[in-house]
PDB file of N, CA and C in Angstrom:
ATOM      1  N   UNK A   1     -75.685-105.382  29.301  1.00  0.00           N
ATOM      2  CA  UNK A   1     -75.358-104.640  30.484  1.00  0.00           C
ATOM      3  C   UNK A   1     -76.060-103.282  30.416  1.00  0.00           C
ATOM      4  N   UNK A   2     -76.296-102.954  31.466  1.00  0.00           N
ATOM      5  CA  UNK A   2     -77.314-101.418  31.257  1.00  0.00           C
ATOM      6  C   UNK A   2     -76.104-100.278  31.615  1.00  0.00           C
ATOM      7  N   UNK A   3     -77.091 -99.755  30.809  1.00  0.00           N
ATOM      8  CA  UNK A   3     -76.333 -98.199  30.948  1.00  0.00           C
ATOM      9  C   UNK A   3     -75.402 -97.666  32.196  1.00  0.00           C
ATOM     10  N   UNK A   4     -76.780 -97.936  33.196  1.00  0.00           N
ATOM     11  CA  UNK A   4     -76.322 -97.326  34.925  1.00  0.00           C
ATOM     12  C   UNK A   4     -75.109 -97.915  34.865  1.00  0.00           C
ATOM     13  N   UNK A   5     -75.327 -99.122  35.293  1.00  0.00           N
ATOM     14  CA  UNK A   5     -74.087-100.701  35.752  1.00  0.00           C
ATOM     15  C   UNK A   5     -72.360 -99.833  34.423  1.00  0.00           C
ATOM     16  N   UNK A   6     -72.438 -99.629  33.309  1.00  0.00           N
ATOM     17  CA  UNK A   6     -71.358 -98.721  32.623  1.00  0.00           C
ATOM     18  C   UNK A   6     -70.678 -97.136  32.768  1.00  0.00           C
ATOM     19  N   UNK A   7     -71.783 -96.860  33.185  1.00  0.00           N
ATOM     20  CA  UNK A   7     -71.600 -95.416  33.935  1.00  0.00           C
ATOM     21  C   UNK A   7     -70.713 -95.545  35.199  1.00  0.00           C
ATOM     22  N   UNK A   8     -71.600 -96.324  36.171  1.00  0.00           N
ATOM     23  CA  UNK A   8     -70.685 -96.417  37.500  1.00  0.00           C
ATOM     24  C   UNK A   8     -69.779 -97.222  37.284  1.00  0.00           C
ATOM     25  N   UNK A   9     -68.990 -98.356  36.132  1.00  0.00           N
ATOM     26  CA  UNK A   9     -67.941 -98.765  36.352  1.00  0.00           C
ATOM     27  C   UNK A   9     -66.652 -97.170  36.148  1.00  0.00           C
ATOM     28  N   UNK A  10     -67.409 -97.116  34.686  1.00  0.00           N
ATOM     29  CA  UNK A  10     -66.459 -95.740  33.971  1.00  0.00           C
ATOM     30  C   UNK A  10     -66.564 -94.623  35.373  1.00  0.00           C
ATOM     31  N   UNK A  11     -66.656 -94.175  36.313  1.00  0.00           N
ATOM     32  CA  UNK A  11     -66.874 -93.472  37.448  1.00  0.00           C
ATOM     33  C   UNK A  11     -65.473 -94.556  38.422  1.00  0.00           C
ATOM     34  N   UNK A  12     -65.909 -95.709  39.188  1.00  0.00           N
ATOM     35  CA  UNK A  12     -64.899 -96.282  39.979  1.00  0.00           C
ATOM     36  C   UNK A  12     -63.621 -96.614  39.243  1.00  0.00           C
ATOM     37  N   UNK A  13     -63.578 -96.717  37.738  1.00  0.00           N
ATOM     38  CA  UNK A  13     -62.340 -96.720  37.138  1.00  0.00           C
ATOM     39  C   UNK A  13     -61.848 -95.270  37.194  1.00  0.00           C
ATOM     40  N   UNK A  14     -62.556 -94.276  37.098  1.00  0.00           N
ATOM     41  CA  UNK A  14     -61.529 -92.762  37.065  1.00  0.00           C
ATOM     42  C   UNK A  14     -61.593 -92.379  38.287  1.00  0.00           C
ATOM     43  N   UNK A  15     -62.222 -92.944  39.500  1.00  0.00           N
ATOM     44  CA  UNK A  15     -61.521 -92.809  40.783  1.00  0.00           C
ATOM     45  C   UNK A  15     -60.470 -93.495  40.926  1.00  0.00           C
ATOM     46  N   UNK A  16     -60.219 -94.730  40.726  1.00  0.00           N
ATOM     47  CA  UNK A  16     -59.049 -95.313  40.702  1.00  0.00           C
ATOM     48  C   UNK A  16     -57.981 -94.892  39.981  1.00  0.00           C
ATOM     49  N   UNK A  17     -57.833 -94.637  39.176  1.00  0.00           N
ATOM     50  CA  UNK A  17     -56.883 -93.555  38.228  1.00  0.00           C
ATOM     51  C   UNK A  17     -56.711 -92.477  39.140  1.00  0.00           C
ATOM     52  N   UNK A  18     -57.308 -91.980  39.009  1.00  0.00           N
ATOM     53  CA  UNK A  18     -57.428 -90.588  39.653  1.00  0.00           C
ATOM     54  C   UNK A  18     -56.159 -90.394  41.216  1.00  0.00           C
ATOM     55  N   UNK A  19     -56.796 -91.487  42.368  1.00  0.00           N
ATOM     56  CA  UNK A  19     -55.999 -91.626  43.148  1.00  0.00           C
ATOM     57  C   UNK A  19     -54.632 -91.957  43.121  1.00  0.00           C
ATOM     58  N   UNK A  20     -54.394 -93.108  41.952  1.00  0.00           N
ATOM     59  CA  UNK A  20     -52.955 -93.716  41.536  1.00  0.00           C
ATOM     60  C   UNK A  20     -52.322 -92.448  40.889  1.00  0.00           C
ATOM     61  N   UNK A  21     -53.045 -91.381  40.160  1.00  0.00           N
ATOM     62  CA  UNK A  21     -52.558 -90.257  39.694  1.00  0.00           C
ATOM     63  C   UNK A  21     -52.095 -89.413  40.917  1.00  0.00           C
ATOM     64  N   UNK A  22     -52.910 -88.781  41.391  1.00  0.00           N
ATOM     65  CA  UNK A  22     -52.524 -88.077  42.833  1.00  0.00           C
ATOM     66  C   UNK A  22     -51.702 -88.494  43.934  1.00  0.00           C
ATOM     67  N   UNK A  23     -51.505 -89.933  43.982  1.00  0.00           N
ATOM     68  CA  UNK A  23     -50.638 -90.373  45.124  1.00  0.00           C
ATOM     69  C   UNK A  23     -48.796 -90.471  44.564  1.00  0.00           C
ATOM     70  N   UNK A  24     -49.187 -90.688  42.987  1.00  0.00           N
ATOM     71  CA  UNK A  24     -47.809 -90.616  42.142  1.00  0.00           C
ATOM     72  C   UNK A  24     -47.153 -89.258  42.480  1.00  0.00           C
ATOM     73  N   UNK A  25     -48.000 -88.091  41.793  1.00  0.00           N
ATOM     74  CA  UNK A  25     -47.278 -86.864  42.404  1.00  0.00           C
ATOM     75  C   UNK A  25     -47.355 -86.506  43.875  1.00  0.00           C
ATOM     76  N   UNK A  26     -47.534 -86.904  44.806  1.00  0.00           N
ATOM     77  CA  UNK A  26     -47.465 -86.883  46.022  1.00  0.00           C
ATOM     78  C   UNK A  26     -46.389 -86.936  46.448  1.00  0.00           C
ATOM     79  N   UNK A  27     -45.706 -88.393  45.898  1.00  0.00           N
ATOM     80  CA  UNK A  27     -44.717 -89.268  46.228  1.00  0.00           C
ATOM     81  C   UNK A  27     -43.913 -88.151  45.515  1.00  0.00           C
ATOM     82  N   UNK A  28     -43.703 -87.279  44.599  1.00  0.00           N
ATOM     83  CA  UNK A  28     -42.634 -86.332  44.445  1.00  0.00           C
ATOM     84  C   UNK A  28     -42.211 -85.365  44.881  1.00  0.00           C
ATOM     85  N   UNK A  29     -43.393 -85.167  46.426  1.00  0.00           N
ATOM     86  CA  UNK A  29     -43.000 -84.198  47.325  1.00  0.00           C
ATOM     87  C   UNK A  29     -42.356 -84.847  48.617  1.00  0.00           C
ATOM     88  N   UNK A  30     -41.816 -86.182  48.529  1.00  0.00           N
ATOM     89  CA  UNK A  30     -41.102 -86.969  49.637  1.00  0.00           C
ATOM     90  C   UNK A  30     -39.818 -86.627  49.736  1.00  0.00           C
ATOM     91  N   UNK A  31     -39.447 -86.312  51.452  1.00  0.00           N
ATOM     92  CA  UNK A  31     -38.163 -86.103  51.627  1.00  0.00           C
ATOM     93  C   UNK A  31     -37.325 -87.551  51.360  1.00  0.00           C
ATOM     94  N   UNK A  32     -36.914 -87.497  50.655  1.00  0.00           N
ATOM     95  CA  UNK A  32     -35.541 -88.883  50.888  1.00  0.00           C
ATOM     96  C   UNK A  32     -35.282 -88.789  51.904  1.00  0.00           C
ATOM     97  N   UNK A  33     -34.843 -90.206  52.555  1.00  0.00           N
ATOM     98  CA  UNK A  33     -34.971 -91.418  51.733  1.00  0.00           C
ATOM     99  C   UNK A  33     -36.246 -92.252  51.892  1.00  0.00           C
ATOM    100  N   UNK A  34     -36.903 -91.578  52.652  1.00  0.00           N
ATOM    101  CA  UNK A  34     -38.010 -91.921  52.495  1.00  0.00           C
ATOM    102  C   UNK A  34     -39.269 -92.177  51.982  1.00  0.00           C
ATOM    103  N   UNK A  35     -40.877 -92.394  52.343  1.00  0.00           N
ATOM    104  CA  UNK A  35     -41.838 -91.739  51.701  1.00  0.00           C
ATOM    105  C   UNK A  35     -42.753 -91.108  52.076  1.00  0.00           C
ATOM    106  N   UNK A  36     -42.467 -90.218  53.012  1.00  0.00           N
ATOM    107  CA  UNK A  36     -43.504 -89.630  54.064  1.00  0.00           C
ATOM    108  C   UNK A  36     -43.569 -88.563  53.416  1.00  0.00           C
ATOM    109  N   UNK A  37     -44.796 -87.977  53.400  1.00  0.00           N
ATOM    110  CA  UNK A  37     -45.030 -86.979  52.940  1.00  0.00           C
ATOM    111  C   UNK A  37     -45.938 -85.758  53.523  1.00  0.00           C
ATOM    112  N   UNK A  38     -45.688 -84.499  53.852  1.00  0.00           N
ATOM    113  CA  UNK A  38     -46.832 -83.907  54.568  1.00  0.00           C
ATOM    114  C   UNK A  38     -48.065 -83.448  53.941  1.00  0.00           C
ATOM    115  N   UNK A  39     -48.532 -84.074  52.774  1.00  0.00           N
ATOM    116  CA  UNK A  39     -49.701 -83.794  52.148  1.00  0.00           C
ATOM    117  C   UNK A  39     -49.738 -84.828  51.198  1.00  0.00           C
ATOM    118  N   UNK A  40     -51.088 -85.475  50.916  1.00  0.00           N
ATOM    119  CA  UNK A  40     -51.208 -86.420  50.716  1.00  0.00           C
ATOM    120  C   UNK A  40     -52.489 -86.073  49.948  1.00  0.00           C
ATOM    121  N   UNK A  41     -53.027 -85.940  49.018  1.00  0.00           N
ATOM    122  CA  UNK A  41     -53.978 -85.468  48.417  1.00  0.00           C
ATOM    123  C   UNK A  41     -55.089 -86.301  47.435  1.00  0.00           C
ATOM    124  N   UNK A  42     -54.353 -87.572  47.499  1.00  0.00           N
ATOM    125  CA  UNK A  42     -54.915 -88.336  46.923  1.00  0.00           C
ATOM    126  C   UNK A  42     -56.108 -89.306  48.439  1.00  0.00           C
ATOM    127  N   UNK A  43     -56.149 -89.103  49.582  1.00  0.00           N
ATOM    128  CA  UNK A  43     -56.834 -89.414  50.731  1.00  0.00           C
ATOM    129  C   UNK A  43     -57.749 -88.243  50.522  1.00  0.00           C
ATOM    130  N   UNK A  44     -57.717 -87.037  50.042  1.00  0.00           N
ATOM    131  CA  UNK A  44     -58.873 -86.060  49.820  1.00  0.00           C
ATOM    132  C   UNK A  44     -59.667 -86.474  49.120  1.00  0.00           C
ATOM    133  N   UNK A  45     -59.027 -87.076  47.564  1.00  0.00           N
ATOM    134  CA  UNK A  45     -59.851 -87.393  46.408  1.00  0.00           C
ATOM    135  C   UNK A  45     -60.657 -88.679  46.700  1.00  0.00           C
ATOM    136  N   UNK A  46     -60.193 -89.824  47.476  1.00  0.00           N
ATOM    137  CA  UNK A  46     -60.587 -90.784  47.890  1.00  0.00           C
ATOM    138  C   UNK A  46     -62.391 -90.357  48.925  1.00  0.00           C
ATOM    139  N   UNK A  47     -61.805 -89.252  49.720  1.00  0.00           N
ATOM    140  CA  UNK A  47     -62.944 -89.436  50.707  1.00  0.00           C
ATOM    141  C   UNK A  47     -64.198 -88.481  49.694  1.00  0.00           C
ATOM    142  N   UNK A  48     -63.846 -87.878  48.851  1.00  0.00           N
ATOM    143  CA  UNK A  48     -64.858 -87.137  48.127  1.00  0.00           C
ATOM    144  C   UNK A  48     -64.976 -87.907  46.958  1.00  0.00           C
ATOM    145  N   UNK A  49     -64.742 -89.067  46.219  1.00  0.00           N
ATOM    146  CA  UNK A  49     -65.291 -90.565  45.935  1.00  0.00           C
ATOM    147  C   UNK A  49     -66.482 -90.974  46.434  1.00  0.00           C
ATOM    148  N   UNK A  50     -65.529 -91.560  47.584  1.00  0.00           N
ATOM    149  CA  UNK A  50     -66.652 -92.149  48.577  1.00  0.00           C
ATOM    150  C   UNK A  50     -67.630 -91.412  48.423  1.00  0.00           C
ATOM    151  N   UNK A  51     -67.957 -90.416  48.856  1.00  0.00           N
ATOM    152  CA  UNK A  51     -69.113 -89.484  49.721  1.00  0.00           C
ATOM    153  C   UNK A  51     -69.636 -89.476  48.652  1.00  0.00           C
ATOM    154  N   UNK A  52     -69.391 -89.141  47.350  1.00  0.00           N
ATOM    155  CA  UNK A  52     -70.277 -89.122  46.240  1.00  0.00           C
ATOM    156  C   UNK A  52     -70.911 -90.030  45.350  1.00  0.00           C
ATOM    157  N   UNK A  53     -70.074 -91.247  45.047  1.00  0.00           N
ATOM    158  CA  UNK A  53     -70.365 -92.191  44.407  1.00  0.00           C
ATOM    159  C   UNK A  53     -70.921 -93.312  45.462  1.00  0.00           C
ATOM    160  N   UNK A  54     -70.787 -93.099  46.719  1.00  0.00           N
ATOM    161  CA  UNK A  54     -71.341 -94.254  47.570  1.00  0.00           C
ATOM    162  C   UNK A  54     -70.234 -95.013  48.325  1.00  0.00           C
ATOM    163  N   UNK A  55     -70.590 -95.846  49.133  1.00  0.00           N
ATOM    164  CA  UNK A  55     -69.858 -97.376  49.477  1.00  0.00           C
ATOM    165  C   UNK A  55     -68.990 -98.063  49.169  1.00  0.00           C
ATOM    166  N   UNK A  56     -69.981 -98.285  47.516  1.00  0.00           N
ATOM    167  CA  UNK A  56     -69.592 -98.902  46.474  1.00  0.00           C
ATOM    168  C   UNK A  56     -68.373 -98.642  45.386  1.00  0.00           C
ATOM    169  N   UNK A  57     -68.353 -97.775  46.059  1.00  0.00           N
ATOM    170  CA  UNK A  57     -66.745 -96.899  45.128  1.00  0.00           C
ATOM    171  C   UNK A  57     -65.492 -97.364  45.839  1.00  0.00           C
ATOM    172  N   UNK A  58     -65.633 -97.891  47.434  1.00  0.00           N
ATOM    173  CA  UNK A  58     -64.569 -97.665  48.143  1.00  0.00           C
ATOM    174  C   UNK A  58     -63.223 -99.222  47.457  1.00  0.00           C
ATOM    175  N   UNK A  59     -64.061 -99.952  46.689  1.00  0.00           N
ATOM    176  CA  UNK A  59     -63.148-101.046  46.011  1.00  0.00           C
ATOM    177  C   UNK A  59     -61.972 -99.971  44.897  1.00  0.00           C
ATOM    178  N   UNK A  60     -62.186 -99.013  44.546  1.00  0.00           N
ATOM    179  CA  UNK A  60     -61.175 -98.117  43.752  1.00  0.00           C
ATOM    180  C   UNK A  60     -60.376 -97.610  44.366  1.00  0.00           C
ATOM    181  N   UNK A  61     -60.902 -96.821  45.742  1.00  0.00           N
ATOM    182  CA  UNK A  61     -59.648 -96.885  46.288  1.00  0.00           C
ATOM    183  C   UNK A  61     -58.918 -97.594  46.833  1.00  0.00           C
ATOM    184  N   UNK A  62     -58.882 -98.940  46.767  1.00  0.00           N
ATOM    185  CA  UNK A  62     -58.319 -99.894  47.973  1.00  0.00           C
ATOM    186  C   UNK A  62     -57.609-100.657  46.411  1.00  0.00           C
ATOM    187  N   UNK A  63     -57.979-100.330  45.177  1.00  0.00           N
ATOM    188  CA  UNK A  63     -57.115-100.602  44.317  1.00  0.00           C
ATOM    189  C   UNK A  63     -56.312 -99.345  43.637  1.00  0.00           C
ATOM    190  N   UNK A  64     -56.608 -98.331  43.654  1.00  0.00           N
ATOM    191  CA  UNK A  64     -55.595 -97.353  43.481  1.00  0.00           C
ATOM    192  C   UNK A  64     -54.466 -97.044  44.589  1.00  0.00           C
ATOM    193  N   UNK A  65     -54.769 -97.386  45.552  1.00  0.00           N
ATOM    194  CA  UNK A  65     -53.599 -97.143  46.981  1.00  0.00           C
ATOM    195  C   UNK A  65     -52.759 -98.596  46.756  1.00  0.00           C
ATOM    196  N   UNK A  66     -53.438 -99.559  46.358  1.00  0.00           N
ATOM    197  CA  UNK A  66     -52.505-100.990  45.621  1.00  0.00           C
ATOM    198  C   UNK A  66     -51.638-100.757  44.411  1.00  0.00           C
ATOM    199  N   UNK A  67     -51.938 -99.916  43.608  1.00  0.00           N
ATOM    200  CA  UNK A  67     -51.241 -99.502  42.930  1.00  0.00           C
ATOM    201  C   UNK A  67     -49.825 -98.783  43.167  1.00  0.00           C
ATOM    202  N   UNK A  68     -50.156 -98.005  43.865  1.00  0.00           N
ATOM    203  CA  UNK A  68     -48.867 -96.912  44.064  1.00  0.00           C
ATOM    204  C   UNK A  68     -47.715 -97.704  44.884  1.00  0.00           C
ATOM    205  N   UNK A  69     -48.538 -97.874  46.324  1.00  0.00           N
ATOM    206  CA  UNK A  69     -47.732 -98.484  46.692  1.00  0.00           C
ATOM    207  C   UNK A  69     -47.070 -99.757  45.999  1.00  0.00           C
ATOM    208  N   UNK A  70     -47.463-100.435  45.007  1.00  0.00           N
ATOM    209  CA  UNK A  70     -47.161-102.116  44.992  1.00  0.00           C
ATOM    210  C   UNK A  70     -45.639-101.010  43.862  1.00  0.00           C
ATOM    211  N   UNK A  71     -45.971 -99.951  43.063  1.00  0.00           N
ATOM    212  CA  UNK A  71     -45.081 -99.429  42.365  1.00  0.00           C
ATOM    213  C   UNK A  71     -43.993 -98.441  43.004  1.00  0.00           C
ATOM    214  N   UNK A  72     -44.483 -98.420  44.472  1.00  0.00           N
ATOM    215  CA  UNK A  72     -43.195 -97.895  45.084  1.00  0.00           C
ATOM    216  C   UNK A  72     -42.493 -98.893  45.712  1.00  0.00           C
ATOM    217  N   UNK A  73     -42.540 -99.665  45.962  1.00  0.00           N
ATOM    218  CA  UNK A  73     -42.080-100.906  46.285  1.00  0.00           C
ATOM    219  C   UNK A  73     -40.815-101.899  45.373  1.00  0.00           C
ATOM    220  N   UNK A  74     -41.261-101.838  44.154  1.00  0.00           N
ATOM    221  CA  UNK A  74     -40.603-102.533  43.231  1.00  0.00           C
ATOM    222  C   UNK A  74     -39.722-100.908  42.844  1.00  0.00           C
ATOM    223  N   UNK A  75     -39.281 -99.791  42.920  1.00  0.00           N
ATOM    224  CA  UNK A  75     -38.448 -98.836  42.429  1.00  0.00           C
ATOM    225  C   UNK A  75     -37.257 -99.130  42.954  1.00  0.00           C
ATOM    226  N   UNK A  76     -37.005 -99.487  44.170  1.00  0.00           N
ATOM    227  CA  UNK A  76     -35.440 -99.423  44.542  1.00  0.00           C
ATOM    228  C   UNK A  76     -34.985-100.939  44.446  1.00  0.00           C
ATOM    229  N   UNK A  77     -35.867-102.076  43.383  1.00  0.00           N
ATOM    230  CA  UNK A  77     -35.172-103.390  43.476  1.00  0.00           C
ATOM    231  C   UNK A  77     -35.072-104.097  42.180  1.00  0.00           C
ATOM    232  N   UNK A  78     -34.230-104.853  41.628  1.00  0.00           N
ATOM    233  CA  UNK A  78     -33.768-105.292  40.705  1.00  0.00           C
ATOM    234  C   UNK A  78     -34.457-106.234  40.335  1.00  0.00           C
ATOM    235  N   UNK A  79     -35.275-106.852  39.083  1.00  0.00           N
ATOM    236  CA  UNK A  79     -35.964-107.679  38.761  1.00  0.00           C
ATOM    237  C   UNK A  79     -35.723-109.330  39.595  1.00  0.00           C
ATOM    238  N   UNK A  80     -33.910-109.299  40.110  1.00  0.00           N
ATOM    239  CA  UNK A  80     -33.592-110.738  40.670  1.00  0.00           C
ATOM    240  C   UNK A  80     -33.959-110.829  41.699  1.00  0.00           C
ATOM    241  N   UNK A  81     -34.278-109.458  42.295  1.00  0.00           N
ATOM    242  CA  UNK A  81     -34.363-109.257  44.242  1.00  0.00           C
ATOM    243  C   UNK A  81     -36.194-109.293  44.277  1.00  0.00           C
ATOM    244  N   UNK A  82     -36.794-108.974  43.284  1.00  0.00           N
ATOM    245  CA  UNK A  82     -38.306-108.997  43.440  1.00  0.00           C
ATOM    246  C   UNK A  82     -38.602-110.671  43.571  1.00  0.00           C
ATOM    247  N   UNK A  83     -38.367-111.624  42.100  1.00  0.00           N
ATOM    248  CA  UNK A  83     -37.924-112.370  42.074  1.00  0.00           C
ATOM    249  C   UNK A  83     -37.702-113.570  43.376  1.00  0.00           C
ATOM    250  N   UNK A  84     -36.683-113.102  44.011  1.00  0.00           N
ATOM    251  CA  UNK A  84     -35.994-114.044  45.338  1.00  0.00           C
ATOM    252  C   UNK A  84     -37.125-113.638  46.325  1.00  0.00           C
ATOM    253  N   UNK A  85     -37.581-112.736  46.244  1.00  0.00           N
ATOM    254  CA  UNK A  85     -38.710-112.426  47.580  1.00  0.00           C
ATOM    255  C   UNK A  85     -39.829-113.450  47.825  1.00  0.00           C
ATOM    256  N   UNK A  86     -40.347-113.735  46.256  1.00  0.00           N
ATOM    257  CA  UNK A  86     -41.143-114.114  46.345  1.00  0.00           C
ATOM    258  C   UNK A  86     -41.393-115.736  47.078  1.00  0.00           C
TER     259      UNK A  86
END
């Protein structure tokens, strides 16, 4: 594998981090009981991704925003209720 092709994974992996990082503390500025939030900072880090790394970056964020959410999701439910959903 070449260098470049390791570089830009190690790059779309710490955008992806990065966003799942920023959208985590985000989510700790939510009014209950909800998750709305009036700043959202991890959609900043996302669009200055993009713009820098390319196109080709935009698969990190569409898996770091899978992240958060898929982990805010499972917080208010009991392993039996995830479980029965399925």
């Amino acid at each position: 594998m070449s260098r470049l092709a390791e570089s830009w994974r190690a790059r779309v992996l710490l955008l992806a981090l990065g966003y799942y990082v920023a959208g985590r503390l985000a989510l700790l500025m939510a009014i209950p009981p909800g998750y709305a939030t009036a700043v959202w900072p991890a959609a900043g880090l996302a669009l200055v991704g993009v713009l820098a790394l390319g196109w080709r970056s935009f698969p990190a964020v569409v898996l770091g925003s899978f992240l958060v959410n898929f982990e805010t999701s499972l917080e208010g439910q009991s392993n039996a209720e995830v479980l029965n959903s399925a």
